[in-house]
Protein backbone atom coordinates (compact mmCIF):
# COMPACT_ATOMS: atom_id res chain seq x y z
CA UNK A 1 -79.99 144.81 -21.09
CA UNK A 2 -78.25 147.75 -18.70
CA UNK A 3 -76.35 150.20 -20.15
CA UNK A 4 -73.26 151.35 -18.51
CA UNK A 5 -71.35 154.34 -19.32
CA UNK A 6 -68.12 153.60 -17.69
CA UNK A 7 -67.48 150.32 -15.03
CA UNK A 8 -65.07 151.50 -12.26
CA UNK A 9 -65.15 150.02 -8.73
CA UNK A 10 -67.97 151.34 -8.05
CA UNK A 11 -69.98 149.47 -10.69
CA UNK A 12 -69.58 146.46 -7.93
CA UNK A 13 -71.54 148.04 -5.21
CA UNK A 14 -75.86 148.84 -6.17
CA UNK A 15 -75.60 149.32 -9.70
CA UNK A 16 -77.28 146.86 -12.65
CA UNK A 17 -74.01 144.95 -13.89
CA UNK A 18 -73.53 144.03 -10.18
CA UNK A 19 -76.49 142.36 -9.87
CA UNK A 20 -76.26 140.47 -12.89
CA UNK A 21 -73.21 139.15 -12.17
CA UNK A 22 -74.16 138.12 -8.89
CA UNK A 23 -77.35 136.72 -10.21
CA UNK A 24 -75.62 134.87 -12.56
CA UNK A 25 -72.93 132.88 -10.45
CA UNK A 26 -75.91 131.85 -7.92
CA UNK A 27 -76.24 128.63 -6.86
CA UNK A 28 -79.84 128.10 -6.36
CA UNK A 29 -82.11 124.83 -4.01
CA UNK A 30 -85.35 124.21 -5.52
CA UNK A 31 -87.62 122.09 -3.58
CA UNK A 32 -90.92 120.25 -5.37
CA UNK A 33 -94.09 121.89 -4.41
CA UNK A 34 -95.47 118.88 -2.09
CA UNK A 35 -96.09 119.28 1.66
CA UNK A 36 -93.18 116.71 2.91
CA UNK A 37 -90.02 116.94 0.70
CA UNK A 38 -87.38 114.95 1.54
CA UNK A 39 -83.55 115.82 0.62
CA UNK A 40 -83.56 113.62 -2.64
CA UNK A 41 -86.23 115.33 -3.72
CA UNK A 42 -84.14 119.21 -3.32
CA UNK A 43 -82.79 120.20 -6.45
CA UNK A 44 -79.49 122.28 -6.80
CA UNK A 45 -79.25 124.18 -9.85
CA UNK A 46 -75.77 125.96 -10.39
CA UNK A 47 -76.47 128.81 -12.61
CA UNK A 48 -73.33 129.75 -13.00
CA UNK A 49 -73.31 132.04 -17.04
CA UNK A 50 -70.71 134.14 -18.03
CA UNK A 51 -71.36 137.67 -18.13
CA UNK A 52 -70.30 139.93 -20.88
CA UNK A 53 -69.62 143.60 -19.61
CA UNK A 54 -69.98 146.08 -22.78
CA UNK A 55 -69.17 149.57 -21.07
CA UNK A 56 -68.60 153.02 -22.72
CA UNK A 57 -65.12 153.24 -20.46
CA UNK A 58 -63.62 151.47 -17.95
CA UNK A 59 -61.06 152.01 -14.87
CA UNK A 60 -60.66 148.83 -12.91
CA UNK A 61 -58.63 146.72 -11.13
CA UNK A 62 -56.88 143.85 -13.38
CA UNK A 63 -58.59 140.90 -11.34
CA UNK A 64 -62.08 142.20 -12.17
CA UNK A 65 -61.41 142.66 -15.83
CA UNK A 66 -62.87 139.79 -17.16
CA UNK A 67 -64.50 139.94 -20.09
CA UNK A 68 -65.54 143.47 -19.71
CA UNK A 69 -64.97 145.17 -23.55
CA UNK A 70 -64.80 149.13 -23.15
CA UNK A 71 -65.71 151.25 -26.37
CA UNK A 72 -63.10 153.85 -25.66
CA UNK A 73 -60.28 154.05 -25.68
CA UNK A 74 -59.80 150.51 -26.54
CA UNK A 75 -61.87 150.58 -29.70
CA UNK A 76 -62.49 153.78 -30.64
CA UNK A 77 -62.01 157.26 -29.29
CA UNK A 78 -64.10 159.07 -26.65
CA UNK A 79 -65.59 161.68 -29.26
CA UNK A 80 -66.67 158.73 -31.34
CA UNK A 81 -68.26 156.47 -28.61
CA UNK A 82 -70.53 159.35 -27.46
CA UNK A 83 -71.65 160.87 -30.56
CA UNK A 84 -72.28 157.53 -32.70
CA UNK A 85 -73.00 154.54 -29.39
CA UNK A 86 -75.31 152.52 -31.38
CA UNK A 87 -72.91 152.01 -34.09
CA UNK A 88 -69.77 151.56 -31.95
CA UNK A 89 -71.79 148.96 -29.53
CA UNK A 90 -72.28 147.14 -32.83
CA UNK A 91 -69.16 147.20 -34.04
CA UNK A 92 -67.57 145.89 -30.76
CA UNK A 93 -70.10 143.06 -30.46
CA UNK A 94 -69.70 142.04 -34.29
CA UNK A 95 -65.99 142.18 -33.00
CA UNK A 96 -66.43 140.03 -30.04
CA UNK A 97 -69.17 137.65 -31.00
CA UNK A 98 -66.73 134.90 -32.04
CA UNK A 99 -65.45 134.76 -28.38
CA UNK A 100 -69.52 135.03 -26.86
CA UNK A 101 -71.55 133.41 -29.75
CA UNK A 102 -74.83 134.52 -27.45
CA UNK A 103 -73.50 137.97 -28.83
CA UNK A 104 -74.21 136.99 -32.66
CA UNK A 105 -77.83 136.29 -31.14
CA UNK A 106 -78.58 139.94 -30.39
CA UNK A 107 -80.19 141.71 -33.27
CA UNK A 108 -78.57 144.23 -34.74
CA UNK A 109 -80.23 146.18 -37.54
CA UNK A 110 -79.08 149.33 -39.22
């Protein structure tokens, strides 16, 4: 979990959501733990997940707008976002969850 107030261009340089994403369209070599390894015995493991951005705001460039779901003012208004984020956070992954069923997984109690 990262929390991240508002993803601008600058969210893709340092900053958690970055890193995530980057970690998560790796493509990774894993080699057994033997002295002599030959290439059969490499194994490439594409671990390639979809990331979910849930941001208080957003200001970014249409190509990098994938699936990144801004609080305000796309679902509520700024006032609300701020003063009540647990509840709106909820509310927008209730929302979502049909399109990222690994959303329905979080738990969410009152």
């Amino acid at each position: 979990n990262a929390g991240e107030g508002r993803y601008d261009a600058q969210t893709e340089y340092g900053k958690v959501v970055s890193e995530v994403r980057c970690l998560a369209t790796t493509t990774t070599t894993t080699t057994p733990t033997t002295t002599t390894t030959t290439p059969e015995q490499q194994h490439t493991r594409s671990a390639v997940k979809p990331v979910v951005v849930l941001c208080g705001s957003k200001d970014i460039a249409p190509e990098l707008d994938v699936n990144v779901f801004a609080l305000a003012p796309q679902y509520f208004d700024l006032q609300t976002a701020m003063s009540q984020p647990y509840s709106c956070l909820r509310s927008l992954v209730l929302q979502t969850a049909h399109t990222w069923p690994v959303l329905s997984q979080l738990p969410l109690t009152d």
